[in-house]
Structures are given as C-alpha cells and as structure tokens.
N, C-alpha and C. Protein backbone atom coordinates (compact mmCIF):
# COMPACT_ATOMS: atom_id res chain seq x y z
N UNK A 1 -9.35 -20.22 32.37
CA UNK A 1 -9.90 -19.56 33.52
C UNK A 1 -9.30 -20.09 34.82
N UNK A 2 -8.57 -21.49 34.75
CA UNK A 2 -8.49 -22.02 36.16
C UNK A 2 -7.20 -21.86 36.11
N UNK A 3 -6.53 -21.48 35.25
CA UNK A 3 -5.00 -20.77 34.99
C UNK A 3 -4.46 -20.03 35.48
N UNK A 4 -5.79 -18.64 35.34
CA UNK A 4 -6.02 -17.27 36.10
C UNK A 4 -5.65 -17.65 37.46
N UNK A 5 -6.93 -18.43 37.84
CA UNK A 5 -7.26 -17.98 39.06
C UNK A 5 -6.21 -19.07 40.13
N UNK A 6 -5.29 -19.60 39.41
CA UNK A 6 -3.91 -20.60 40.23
C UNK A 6 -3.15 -19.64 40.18
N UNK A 7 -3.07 -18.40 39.02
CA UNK A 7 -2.00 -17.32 39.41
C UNK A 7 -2.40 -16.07 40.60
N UNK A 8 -3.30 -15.71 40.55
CA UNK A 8 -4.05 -14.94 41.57
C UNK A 8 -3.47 -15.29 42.53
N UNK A 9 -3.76 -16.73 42.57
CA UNK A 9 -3.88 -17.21 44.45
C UNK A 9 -2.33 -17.34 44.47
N UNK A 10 -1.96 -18.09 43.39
CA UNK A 10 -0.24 -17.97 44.07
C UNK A 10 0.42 -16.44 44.30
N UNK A 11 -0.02 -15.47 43.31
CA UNK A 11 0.45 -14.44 43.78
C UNK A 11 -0.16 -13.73 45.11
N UNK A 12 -1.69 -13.58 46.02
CA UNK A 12 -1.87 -13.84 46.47
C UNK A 12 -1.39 -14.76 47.92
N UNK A 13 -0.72 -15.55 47.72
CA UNK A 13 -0.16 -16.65 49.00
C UNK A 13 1.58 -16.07 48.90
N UNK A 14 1.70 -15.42 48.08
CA UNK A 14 3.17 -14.70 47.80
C UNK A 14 3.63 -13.45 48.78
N UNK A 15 2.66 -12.89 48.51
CA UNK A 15 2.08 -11.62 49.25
C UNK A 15 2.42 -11.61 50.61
N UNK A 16 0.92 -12.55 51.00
CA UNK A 16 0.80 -12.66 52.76
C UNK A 16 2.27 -13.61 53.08
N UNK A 17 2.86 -14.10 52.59
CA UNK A 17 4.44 -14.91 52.91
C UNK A 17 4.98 -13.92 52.90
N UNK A 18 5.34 -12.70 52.38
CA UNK A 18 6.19 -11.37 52.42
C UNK A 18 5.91 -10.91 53.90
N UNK A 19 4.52 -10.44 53.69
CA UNK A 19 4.12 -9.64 55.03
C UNK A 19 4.01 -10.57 56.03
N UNK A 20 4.10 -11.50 56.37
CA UNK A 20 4.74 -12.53 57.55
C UNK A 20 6.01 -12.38 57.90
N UNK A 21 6.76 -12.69 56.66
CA UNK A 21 8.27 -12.55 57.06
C UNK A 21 8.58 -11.13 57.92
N UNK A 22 7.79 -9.70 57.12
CA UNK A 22 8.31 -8.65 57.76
C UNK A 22 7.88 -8.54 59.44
N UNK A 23 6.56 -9.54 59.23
CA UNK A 23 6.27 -9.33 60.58
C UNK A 23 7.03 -10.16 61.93
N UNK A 24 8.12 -11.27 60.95
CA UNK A 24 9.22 -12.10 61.86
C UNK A 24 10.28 -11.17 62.31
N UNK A 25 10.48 -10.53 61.51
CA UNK A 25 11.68 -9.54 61.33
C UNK A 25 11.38 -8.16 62.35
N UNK A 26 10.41 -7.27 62.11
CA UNK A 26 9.69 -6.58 63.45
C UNK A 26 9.27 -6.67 64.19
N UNK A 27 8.95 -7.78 64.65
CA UNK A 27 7.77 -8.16 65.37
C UNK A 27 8.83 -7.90 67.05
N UNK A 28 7.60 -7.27 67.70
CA UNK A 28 8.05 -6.61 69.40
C UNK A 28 8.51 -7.54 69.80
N UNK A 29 7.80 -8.79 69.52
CA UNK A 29 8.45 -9.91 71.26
C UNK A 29 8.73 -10.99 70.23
N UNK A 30 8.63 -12.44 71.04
CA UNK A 30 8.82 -13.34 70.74
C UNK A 30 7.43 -14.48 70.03
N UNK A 31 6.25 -13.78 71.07
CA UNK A 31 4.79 -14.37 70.37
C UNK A 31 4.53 -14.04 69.10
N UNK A 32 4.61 -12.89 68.64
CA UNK A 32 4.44 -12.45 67.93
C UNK A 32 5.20 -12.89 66.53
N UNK A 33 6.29 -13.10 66.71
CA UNK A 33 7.28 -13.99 65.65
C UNK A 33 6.88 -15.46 65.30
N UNK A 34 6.59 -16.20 66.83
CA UNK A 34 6.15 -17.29 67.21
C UNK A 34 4.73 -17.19 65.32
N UNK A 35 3.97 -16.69 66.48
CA UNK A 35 2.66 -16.98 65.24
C UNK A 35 2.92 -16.61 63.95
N UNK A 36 3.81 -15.64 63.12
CA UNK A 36 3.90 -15.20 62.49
C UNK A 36 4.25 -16.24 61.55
N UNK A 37 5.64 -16.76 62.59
CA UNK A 37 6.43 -17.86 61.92
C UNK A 37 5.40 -19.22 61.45
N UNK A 38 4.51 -19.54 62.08
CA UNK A 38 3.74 -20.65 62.17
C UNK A 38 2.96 -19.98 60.81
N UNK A 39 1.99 -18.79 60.52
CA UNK A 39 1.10 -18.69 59.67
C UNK A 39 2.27 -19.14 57.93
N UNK A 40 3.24 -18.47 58.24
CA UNK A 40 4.24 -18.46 56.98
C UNK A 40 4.88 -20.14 56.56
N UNK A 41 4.20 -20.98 57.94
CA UNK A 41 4.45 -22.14 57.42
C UNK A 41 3.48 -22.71 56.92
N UNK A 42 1.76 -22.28 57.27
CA UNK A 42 0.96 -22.91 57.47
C UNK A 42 0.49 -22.16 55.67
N UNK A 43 1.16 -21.22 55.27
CA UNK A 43 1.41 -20.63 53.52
C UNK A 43 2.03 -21.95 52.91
N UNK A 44 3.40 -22.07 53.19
CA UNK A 44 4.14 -22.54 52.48
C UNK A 44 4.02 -24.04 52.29
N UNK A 45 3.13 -24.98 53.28
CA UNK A 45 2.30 -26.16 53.20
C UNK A 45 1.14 -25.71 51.56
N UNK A 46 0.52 -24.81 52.06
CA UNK A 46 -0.57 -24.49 51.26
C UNK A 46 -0.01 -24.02 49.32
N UNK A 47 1.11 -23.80 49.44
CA UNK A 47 2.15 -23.96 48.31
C UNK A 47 2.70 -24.82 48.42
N UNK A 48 3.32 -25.96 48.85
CA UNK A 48 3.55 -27.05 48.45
C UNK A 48 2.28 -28.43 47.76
N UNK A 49 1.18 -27.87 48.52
CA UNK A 49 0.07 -28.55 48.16
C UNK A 49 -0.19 -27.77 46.64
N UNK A 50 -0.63 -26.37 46.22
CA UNK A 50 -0.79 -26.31 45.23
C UNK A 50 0.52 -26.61 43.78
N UNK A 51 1.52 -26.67 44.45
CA UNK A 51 2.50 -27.17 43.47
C UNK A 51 2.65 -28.71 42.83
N UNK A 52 1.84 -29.15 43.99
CA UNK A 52 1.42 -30.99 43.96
C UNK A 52 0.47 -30.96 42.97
N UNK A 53 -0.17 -30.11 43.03
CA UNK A 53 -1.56 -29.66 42.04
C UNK A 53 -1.50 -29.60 40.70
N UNK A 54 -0.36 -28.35 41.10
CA UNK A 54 -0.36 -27.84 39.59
C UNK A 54 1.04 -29.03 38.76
N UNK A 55 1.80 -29.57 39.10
CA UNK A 55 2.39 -30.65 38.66
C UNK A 55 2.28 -32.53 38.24
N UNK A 56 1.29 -31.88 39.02
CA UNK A 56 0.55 -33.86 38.89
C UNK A 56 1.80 -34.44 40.11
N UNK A 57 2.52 -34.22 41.00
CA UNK A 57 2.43 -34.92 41.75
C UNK A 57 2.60 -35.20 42.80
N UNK A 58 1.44 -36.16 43.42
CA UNK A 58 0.84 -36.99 44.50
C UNK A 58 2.11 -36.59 45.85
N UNK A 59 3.41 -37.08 45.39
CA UNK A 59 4.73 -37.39 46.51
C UNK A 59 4.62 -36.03 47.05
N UNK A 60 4.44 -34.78 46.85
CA UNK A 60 4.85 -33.85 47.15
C UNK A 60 3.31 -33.51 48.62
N UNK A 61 2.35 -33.95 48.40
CA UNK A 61 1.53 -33.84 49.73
C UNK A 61 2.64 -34.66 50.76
N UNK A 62 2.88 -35.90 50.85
CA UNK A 62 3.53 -36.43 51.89
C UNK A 62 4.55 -35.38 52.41
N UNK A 63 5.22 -34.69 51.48
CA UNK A 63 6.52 -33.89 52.10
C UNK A 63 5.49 -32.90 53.04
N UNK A 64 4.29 -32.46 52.07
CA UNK A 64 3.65 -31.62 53.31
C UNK A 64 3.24 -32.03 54.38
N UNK A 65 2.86 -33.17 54.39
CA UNK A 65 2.40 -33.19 55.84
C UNK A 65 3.30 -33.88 56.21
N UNK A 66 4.82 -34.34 55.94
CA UNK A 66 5.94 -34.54 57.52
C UNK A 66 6.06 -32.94 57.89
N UNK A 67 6.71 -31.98 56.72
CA UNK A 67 6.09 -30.40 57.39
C UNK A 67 5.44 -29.85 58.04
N UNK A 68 4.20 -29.97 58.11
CA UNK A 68 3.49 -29.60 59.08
C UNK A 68 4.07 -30.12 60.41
N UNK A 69 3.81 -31.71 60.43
CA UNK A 69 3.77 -32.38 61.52
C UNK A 69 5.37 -31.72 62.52
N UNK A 70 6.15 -31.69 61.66
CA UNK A 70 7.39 -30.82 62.13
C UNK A 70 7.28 -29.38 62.50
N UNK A 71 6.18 -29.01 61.83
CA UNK A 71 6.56 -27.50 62.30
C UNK A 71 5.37 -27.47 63.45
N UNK A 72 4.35 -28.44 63.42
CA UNK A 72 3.60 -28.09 65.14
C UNK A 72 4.42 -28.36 65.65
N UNK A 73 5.16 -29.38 66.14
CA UNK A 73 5.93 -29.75 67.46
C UNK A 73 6.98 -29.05 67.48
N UNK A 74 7.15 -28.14 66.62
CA UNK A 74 8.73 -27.05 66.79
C UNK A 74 7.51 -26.00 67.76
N UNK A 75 6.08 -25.30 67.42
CA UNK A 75 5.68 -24.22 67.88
C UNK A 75 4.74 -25.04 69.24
N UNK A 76 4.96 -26.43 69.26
CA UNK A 76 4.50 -26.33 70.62
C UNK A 76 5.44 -26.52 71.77
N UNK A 77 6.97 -26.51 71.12
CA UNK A 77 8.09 -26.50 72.10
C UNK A 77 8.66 -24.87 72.25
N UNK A 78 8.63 -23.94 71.17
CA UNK A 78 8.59 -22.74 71.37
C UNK A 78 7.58 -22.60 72.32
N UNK A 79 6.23 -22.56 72.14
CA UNK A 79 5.14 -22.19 73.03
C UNK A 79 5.05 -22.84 74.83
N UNK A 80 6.05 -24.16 74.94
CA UNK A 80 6.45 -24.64 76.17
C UNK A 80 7.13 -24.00 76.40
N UNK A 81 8.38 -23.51 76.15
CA UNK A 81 9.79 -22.64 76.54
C UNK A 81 9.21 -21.37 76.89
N UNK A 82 8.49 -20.30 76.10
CA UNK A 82 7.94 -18.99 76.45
C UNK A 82 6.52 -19.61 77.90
N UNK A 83 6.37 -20.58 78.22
CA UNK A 83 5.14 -20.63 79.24
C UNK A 83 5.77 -20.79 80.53
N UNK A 84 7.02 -21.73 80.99
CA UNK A 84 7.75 -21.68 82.19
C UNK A 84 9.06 -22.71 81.46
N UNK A 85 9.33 -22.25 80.48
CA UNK A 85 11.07 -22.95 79.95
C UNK A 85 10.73 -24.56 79.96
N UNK A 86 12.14 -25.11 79.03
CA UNK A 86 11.79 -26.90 78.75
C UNK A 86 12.99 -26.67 80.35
C-alpha cells in the first residue's frame, strides 16, 4: 500500500514539474518565470528528499538542503535585480 501511494505522489510531483517548466517557457514576464522557476525547485528538493526515502539514504537530504539554500539566494538576487537592479 505504501508502494502505491510513493508512486502516485512521484507521479503526481512529475506532473506539476512539467506544468512549471511550461509555465518557465511561456510565462509573459520575468516574475512569473521567477516563481515558477522557484516552485520547480521547491518539487525537485521534495524529490530528492523522497528519493533519500525511498533508498535508505540519509547523504542525499544534505544535497537538499545546500539546494535549497542555493536556490533562495539565486531568487532573492533575481528578485533584487527585477526591484531597482544589483
């Protein structure tokens, strides 16, 4: 049963990573990419964590969170540049 429901969600977290990307790829302006880009990271943390899961191992959270920690300070220097430029 908990087999199922790790495939669901990965297919599930597969999904909304598609429809992010398309929304990097169309998206009108630059905010809009901005967040897009951030939710598709804030997926692909959330798949690296369940891959830690589903593998037994532990090392693979650390990679997530230098990730994260890298990808806020990339969208709060995007988000400085679009407010009055670095």
């Amino acid at each position: 049963m908990a087999n199922t429901l790790f495939i669901i969600a990965g297919a599930i977290m597969l999904v909304s990573m598609l429809i992010a990307f398309i929304r990097i790829i169309v998206g009108p302006d630059l905010g809009d990419r901005v967040v897009a880009l951030d939710a598709m990271t804030i997926m692909a943390l959330s798949a690296i964590a369940f891959l830690a899961h589903l593998l037994g191992r532990v090392i693979y959270l650390d990679v997530a969170l230098v990730y994260g920690l890298i990808s806020f300070l990339g969208v709060i220097a995007v988000a400085r540049y679009m407010e009055r430029g670095l």
